[in-house]
PDB file of N, CA and C in Angstrom:
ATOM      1  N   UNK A   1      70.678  73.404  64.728  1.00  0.00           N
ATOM      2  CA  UNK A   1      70.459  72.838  66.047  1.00  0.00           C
ATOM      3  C   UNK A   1      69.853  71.439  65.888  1.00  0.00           C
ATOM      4  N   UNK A   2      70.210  70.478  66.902  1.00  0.00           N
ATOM      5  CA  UNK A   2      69.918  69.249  66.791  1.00  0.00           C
ATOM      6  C   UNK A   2      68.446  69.334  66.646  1.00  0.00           C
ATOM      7  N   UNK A   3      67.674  68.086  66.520  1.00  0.00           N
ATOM      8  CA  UNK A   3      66.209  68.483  66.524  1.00  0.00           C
ATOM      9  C   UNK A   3      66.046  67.755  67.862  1.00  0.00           C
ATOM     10  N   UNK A   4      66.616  66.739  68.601  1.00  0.00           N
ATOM     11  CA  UNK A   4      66.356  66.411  69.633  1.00  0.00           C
ATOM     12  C   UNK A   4      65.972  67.777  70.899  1.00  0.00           C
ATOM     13  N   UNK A   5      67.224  68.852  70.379  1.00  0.00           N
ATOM     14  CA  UNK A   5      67.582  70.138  71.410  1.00  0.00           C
ATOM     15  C   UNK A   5      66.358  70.372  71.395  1.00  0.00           C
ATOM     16  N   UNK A   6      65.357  71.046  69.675  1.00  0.00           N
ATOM     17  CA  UNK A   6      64.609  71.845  69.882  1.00  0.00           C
ATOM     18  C   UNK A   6      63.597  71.112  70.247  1.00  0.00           C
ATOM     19  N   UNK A   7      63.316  69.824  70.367  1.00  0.00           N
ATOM     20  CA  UNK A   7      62.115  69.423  71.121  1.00  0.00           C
ATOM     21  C   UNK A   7      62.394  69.243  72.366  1.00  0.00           C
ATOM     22  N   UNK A   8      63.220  69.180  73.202  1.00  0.00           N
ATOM     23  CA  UNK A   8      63.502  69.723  74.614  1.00  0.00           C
ATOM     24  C   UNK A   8      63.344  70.845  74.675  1.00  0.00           C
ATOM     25  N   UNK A   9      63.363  72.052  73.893  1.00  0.00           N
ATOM     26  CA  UNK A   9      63.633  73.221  74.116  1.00  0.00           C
ATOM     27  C   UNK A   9      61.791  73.691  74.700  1.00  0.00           C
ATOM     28  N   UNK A  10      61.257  73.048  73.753  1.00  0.00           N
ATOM     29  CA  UNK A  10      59.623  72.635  73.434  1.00  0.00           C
ATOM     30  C   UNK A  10      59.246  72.646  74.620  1.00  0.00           C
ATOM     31  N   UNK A  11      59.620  71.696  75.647  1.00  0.00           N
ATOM     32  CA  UNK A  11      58.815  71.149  76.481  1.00  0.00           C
ATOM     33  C   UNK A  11      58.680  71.782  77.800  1.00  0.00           C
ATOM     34  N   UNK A  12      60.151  72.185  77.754  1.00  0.00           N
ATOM     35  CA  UNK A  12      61.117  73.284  78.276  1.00  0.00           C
ATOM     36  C   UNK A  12      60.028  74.283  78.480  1.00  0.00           C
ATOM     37  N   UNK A  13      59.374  74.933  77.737  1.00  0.00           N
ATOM     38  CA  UNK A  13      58.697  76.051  77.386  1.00  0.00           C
ATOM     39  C   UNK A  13      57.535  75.648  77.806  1.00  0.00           C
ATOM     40  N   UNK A  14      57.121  74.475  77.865  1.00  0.00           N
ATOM     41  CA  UNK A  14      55.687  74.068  78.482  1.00  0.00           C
ATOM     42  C   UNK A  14      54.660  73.432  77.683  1.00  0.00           C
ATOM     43  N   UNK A  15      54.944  73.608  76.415  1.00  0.00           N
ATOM     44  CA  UNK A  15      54.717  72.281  75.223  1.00  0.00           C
ATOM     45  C   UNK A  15      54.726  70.845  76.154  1.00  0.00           C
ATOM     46  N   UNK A  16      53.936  70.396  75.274  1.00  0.00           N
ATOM     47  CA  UNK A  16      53.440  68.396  75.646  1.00  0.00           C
ATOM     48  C   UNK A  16      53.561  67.721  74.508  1.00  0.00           C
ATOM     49  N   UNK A  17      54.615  66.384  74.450  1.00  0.00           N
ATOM     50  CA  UNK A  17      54.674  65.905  73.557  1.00  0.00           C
ATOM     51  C   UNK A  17      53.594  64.872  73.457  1.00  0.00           C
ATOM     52  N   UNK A  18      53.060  65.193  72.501  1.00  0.00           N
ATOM     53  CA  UNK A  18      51.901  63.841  72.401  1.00  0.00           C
ATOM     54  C   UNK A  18      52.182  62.521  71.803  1.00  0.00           C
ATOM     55  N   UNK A  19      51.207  61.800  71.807  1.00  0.00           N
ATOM     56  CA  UNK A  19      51.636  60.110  70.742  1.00  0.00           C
ATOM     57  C   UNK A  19      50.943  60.161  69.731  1.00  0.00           C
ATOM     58  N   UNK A  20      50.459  61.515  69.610  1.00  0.00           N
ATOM     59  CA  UNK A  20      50.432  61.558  67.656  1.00  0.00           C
ATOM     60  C   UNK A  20      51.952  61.726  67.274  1.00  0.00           C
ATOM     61  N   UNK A  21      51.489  61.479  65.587  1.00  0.00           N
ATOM     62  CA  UNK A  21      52.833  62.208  64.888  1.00  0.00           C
ATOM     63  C   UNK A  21      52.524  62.631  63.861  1.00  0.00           C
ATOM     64  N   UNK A  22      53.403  63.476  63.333  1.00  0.00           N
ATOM     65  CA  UNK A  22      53.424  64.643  62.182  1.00  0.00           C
ATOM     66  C   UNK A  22      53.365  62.919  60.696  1.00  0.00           C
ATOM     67  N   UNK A  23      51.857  63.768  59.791  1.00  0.00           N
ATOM     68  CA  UNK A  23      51.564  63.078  58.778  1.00  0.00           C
ATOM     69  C   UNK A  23      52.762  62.939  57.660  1.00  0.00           C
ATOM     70  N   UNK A  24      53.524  64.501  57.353  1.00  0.00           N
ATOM     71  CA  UNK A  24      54.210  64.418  57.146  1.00  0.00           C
ATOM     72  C   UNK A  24      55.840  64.019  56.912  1.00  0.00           C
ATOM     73  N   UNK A  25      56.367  63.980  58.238  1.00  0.00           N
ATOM     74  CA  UNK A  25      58.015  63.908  58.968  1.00  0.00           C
ATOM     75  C   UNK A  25      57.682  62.781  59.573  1.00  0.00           C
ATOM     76  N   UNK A  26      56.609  62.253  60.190  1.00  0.00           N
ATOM     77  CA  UNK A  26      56.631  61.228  61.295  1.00  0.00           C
ATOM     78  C   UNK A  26      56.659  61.303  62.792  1.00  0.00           C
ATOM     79  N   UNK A  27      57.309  62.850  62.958  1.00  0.00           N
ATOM     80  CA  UNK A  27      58.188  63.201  64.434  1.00  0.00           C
ATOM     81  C   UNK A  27      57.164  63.169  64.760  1.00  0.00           C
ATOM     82  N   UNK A  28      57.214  63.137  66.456  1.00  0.00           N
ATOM     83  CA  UNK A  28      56.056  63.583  67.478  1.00  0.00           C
ATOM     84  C   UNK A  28      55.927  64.639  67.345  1.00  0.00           C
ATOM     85  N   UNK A  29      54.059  64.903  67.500  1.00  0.00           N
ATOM     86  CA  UNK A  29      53.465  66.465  67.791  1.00  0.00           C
ATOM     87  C   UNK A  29      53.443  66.508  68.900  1.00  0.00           C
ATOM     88  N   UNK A  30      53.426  67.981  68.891  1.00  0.00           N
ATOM     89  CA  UNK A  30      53.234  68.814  70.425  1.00  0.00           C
ATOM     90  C   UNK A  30      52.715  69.578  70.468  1.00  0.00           C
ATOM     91  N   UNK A  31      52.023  70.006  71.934  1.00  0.00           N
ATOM     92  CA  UNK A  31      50.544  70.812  71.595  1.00  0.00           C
ATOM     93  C   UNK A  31      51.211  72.125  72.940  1.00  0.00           C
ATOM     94  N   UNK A  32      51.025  73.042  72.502  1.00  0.00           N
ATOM     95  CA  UNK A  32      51.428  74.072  73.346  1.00  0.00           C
ATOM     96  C   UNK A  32      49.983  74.264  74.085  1.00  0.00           C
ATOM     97  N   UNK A  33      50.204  75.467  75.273  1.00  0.00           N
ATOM     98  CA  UNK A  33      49.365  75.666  76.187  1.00  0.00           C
ATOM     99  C   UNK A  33      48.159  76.288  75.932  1.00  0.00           C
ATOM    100  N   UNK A  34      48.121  76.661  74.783  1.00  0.00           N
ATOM    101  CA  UNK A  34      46.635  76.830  73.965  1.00  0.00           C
ATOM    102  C   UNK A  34      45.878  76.081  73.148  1.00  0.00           C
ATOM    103  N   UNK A  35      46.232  74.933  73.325  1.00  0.00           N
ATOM    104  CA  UNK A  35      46.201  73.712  72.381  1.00  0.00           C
ATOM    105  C   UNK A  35      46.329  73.536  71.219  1.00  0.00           C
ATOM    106  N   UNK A  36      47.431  74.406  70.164  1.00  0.00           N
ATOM    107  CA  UNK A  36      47.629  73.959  69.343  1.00  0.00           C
ATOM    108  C   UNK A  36      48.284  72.863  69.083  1.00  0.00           C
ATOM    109  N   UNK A  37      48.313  72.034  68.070  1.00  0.00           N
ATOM    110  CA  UNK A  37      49.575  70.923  67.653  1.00  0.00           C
ATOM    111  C   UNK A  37      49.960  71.423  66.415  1.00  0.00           C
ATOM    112  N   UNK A  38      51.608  70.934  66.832  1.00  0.00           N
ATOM    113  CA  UNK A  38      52.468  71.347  65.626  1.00  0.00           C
ATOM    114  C   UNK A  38      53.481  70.455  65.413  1.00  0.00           C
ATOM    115  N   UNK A  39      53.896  70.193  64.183  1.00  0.00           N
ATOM    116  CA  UNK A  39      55.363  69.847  64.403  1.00  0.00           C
ATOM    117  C   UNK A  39      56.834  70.660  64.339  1.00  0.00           C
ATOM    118  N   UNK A  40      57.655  69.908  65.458  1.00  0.00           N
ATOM    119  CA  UNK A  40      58.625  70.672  65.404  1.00  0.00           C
ATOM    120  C   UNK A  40      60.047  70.573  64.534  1.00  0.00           C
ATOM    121  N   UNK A  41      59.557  69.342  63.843  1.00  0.00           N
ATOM    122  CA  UNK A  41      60.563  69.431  62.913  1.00  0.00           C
ATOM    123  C   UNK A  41      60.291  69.974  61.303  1.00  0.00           C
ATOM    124  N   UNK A  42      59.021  70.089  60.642  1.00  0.00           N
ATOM    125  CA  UNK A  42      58.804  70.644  59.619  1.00  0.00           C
ATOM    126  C   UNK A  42      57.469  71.728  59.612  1.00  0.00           C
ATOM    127  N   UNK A  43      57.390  72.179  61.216  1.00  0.00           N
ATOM    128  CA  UNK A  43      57.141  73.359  61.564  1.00  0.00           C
ATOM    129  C   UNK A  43      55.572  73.553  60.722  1.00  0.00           C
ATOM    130  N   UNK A  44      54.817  72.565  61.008  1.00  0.00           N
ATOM    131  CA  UNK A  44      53.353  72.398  60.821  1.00  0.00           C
ATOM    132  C   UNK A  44      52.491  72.407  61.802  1.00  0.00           C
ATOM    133  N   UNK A  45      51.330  73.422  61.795  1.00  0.00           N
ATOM    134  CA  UNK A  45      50.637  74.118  62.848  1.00  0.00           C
ATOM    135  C   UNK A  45      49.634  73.519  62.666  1.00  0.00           C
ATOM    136  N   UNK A  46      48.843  72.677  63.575  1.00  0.00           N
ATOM    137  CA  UNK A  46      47.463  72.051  63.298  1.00  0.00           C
ATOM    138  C   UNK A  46      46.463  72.653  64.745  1.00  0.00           C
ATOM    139  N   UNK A  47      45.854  73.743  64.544  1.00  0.00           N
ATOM    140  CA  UNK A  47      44.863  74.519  65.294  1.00  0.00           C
ATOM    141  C   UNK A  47      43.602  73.620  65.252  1.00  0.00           C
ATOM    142  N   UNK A  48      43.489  73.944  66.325  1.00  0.00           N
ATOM    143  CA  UNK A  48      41.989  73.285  66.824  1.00  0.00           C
ATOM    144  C   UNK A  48      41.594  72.355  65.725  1.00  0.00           C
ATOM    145  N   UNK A  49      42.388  71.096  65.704  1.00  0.00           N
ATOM    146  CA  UNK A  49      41.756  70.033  64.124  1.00  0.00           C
ATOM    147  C   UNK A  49      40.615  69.713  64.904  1.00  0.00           C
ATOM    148  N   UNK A  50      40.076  69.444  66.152  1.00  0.00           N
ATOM    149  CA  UNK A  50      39.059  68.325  66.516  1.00  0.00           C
ATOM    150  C   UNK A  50      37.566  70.080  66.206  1.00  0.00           C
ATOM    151  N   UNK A  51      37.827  71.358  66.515  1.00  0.00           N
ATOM    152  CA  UNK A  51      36.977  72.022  66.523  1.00  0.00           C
ATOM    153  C   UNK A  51      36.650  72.216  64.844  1.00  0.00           C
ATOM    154  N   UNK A  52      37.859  72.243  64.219  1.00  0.00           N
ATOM    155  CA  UNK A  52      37.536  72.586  62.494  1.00  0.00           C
ATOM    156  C   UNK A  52      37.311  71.365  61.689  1.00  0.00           C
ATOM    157  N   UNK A  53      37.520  70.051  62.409  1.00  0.00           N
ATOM    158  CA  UNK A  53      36.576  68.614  61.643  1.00  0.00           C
ATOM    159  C   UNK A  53      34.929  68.745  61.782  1.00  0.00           C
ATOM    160  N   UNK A  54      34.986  69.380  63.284  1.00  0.00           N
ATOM    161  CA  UNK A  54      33.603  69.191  63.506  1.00  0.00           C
ATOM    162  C   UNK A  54      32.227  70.569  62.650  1.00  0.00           C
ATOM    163  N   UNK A  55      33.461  71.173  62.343  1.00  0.00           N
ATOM    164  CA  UNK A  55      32.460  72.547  61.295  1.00  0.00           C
ATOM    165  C   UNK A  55      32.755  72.389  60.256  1.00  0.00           C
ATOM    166  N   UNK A  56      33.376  71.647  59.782  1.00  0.00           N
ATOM    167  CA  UNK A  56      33.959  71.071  58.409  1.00  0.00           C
ATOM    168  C   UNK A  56      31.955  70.039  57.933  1.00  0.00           C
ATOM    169  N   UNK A  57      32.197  69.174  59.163  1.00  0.00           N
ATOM    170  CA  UNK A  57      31.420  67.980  59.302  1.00  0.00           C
ATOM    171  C   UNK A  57      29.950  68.709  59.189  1.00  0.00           C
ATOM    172  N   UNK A  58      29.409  69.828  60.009  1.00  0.00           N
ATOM    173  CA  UNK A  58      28.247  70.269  60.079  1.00  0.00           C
ATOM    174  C   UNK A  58      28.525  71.199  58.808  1.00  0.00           C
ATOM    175  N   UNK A  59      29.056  71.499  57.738  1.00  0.00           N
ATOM    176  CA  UNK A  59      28.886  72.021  56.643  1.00  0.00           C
ATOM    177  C   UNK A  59      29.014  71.096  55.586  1.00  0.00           C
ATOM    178  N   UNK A  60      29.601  70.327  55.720  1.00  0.00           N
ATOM    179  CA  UNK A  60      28.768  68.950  55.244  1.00  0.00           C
ATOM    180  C   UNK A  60      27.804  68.651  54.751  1.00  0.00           C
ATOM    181  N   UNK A  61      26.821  68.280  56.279  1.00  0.00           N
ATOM    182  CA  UNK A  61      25.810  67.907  56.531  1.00  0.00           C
ATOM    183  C   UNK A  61      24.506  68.865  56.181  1.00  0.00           C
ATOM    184  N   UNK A  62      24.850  70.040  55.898  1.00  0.00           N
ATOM    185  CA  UNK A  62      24.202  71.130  55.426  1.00  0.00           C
ATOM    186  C   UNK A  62      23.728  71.177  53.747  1.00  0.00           C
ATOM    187  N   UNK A  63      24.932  71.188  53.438  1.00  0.00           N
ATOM    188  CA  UNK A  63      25.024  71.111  51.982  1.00  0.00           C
ATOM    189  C   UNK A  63      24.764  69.984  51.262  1.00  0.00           C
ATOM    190  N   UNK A  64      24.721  68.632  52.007  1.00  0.00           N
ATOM    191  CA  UNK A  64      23.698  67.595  51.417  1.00  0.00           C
ATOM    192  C   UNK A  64      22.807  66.751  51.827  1.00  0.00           C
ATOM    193  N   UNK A  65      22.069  68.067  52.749  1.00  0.00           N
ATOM    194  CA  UNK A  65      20.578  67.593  53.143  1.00  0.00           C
ATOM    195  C   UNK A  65      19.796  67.106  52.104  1.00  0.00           C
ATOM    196  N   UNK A  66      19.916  67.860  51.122  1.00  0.00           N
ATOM    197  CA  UNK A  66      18.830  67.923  49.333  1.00  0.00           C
ATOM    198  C   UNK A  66      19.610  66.788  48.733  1.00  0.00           C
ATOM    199  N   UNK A  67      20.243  66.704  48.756  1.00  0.00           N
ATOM    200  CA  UNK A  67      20.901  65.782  47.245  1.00  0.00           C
ATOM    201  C   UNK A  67      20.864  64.135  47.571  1.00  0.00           C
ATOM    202  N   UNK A  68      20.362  63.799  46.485  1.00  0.00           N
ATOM    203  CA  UNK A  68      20.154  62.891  46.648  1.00  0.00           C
ATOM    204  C   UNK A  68      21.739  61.655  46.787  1.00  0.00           C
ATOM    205  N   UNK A  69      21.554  60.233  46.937  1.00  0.00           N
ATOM    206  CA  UNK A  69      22.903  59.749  47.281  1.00  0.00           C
ATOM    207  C   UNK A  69      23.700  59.773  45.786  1.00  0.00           C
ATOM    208  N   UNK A  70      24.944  60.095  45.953  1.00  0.00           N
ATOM    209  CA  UNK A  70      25.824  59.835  44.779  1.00  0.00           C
ATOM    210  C   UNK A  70      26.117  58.799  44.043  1.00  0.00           C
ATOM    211  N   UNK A  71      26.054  57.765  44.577  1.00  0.00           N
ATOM    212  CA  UNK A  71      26.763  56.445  44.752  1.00  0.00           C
ATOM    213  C   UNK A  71      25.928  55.150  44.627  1.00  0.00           C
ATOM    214  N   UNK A  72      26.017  54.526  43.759  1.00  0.00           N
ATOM    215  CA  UNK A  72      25.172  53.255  44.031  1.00  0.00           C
ATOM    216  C   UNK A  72      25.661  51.985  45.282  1.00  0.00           C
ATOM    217  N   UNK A  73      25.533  51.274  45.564  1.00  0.00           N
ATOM    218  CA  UNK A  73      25.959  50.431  46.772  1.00  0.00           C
ATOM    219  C   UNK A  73      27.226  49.833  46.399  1.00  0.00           C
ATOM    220  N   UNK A  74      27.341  49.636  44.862  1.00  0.00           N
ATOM    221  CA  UNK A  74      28.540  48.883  44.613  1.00  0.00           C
ATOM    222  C   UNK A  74      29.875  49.874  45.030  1.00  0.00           C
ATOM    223  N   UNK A  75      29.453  51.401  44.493  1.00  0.00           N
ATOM    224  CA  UNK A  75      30.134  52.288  44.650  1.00  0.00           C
ATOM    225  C   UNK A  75      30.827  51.923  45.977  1.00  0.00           C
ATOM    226  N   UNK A  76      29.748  52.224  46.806  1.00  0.00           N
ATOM    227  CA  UNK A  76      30.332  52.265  48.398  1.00  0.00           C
ATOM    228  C   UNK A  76      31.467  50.979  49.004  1.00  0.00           C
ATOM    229  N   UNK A  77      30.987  50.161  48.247  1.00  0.00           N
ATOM    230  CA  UNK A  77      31.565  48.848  48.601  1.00  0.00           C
ATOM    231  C   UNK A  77      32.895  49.029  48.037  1.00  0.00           C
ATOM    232  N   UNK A  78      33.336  49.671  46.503  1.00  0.00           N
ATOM    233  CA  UNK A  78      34.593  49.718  46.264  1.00  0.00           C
ATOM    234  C   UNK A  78      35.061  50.843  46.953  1.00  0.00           C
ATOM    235  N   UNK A  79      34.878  51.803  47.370  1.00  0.00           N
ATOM    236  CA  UNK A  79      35.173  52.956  48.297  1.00  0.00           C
ATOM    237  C   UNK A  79      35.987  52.472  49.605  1.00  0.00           C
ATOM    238  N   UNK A  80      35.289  51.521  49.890  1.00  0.00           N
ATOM    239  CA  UNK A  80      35.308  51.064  51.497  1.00  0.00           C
ATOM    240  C   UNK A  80      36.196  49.651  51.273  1.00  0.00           C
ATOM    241  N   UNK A  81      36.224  48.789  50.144  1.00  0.00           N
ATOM    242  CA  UNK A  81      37.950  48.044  50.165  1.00  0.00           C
ATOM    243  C   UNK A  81      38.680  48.673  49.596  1.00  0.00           C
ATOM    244  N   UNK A  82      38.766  49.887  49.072  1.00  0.00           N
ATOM    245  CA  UNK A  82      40.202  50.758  48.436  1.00  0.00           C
ATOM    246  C   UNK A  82      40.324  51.662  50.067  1.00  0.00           C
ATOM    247  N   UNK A  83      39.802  51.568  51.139  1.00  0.00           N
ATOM    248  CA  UNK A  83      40.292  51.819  52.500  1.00  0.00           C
ATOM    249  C   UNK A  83      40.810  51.034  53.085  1.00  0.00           C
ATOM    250  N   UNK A  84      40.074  50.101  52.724  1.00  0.00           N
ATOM    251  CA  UNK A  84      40.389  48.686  54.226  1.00  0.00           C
ATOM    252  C   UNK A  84      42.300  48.265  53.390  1.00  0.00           C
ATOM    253  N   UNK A  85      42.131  48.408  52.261  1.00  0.00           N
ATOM    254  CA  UNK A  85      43.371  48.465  51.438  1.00  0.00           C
ATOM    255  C   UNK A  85      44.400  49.378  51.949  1.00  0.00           C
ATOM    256  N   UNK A  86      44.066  50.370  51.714  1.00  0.00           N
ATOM    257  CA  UNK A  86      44.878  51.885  52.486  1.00  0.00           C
ATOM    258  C   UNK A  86      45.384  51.865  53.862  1.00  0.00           C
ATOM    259  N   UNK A  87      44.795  50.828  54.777  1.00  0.00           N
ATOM    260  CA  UNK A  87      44.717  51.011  56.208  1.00  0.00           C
ATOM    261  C   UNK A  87      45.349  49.944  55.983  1.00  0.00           C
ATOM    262  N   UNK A  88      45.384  48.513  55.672  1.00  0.00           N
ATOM    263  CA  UNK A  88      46.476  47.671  55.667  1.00  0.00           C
ATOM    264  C   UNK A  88      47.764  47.738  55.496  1.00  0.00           C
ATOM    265  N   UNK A  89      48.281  48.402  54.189  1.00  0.00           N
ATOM    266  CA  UNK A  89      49.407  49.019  53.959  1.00  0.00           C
ATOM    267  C   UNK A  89      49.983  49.913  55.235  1.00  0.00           C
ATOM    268  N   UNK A  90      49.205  50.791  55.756  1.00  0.00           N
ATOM    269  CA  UNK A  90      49.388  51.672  56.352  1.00  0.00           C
ATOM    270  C   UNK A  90      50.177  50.583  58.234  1.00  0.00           C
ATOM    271  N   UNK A  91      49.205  49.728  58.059  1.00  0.00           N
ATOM    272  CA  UNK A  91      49.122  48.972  59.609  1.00  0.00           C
ATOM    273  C   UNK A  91      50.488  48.000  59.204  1.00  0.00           C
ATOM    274  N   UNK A  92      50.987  47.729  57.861  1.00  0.00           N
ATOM    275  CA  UNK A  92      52.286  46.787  57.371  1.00  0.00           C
ATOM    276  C   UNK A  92      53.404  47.735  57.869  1.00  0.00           C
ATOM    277  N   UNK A  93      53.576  48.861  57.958  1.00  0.00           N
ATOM    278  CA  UNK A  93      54.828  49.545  58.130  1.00  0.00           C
ATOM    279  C   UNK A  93      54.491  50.402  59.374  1.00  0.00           C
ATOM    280  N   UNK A  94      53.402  50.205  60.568  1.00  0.00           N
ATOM    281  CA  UNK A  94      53.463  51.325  61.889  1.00  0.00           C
ATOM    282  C   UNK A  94      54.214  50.408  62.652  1.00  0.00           C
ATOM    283  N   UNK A  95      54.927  51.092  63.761  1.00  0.00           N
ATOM    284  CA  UNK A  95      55.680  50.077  64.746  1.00  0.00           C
ATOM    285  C   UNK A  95      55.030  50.648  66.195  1.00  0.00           C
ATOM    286  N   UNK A  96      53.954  51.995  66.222  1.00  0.00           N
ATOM    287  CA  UNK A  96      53.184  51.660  67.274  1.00  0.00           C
ATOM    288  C   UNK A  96      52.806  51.394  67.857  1.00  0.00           C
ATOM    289  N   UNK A  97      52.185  50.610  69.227  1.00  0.00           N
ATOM    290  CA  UNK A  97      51.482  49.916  69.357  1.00  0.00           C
ATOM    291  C   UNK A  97      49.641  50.560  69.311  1.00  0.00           C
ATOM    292  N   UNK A  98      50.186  52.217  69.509  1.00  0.00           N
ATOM    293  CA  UNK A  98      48.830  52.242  70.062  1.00  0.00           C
ATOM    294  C   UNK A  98      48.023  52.553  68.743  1.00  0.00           C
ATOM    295  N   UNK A  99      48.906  53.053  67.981  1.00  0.00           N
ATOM    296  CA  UNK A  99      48.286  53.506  66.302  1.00  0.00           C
ATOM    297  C   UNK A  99      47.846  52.093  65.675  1.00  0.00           C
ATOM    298  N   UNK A 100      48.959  51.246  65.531  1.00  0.00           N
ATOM    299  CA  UNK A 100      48.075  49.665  64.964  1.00  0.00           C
ATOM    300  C   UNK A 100      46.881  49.158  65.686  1.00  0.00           C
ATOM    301  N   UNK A 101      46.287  49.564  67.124  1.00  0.00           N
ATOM    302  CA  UNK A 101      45.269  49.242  68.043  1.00  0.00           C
ATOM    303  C   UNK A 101      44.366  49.831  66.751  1.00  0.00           C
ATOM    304  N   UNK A 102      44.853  51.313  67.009  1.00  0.00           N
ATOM    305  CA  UNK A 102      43.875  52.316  66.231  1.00  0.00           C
ATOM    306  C   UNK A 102      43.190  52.012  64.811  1.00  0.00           C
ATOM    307  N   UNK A 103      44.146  51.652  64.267  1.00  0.00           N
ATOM    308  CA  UNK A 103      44.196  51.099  62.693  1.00  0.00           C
ATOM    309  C   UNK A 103      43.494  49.887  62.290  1.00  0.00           C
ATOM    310  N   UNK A 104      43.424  49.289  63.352  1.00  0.00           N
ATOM    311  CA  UNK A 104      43.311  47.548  63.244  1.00  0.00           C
ATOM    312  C   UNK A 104      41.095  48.037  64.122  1.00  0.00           C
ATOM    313  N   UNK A 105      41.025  48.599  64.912  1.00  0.00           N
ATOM    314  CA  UNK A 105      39.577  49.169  65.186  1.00  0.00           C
ATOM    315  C   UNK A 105      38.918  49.756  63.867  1.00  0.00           C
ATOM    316  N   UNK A 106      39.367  50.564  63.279  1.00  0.00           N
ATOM    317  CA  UNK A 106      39.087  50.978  61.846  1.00  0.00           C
ATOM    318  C   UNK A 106      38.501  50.042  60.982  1.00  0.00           C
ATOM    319  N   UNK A 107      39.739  49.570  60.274  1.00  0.00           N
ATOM    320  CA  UNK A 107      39.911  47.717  59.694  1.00  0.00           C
ATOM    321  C   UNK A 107      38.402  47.084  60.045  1.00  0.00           C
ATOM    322  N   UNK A 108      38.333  46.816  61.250  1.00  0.00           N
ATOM    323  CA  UNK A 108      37.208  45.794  61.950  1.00  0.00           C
ATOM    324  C   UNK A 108      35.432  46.497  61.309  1.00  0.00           C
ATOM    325  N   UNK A 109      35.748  48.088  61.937  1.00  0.00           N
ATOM    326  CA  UNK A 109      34.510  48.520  61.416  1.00  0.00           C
ATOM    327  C   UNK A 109      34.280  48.741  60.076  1.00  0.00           C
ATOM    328  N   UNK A 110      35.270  48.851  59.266  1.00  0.00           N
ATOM    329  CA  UNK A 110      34.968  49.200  57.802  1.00  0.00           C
ATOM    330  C   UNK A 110      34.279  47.477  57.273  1.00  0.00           C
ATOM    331  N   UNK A 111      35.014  46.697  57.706  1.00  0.00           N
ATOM    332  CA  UNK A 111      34.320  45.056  57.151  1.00  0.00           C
ATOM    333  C   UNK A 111      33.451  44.986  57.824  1.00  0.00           C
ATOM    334  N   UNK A 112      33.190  45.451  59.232  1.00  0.00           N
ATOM    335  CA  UNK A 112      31.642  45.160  59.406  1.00  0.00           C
ATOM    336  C   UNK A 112      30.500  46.214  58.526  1.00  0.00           C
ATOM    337  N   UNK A 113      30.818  47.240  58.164  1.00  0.00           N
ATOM    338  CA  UNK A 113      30.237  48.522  57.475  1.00  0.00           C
ATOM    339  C   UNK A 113      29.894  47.275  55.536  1.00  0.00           C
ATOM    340  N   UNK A 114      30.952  46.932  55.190  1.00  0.00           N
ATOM    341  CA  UNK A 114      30.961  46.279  54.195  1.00  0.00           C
ATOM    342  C   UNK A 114      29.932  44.768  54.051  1.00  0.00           C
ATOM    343  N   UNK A 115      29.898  44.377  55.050  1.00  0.00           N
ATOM    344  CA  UNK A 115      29.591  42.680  55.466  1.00  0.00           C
ATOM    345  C   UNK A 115      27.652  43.649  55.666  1.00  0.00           C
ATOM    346  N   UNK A 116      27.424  44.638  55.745  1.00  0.00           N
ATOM    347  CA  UNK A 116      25.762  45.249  56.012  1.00  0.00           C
ATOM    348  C   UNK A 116      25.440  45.573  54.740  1.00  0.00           C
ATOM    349  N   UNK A 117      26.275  46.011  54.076  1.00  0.00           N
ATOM    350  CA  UNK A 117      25.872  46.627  52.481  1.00  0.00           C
ATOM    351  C   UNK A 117      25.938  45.089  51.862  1.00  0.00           C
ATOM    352  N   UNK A 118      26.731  44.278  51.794  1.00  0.00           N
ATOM    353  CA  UNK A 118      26.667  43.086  50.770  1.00  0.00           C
ATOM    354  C   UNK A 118      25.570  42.442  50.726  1.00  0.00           C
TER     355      UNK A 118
END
């Protein structure tokens, strides 16, 4: 079946196509009426990402209350241009508009994050 069909078929059903897209395929995700997102072309299920970043994040924050920092400053500094690197590449090939907004906000804060440590 075409894949155009089955994402009509999607919506059809009461699915919402969103202006994310699948990390993988590229296609648009869609979030059914329980809010999952998935894609419908290589059939990847992304459940509650914003509820399992945020317990991801507070187990985290748990586990390195004690420890001291890893990293010396230089560390951080090469950390943070092997991103601003990553996100350029990334912003050379989106044809988005709203993802390069996104990308290019990133960009801005990581050099201001960088321009405080130097």
């Amino acid at each position: 079946m075409d894949i155009i069909k089955i994402a009509a078929n999607e919506m059809l059903k009461g699915s919402k196509m969103l202006g994310e897209h699948c990390k993988f395929c590229g296609f648009p995700l869609f979030q059914d009426r329980k809010g999952n997102k998935y894609c419908v072309r290589c059939r990847t299920l992304k459940k509650r990402e914003e509820k399992n970043k945020r317990d991801k994040i507070e187990i985290c924050r748990e586990d390195k209350r004690d420890m001291a920092p890893p990293y010396s400053q230089n560390t951080y500094i090469k950390i943070i241009d092997k991103k601003i690197d990553y996100l350029f590449k990334r912003l050379e090939e989106e044809c988005d508009v709203a993802r390069i907004m996104e990308i290019t906000e990133v960009i801005k804060a990581l050099i201001k994050l960088k321009s405080k440590l130097e």
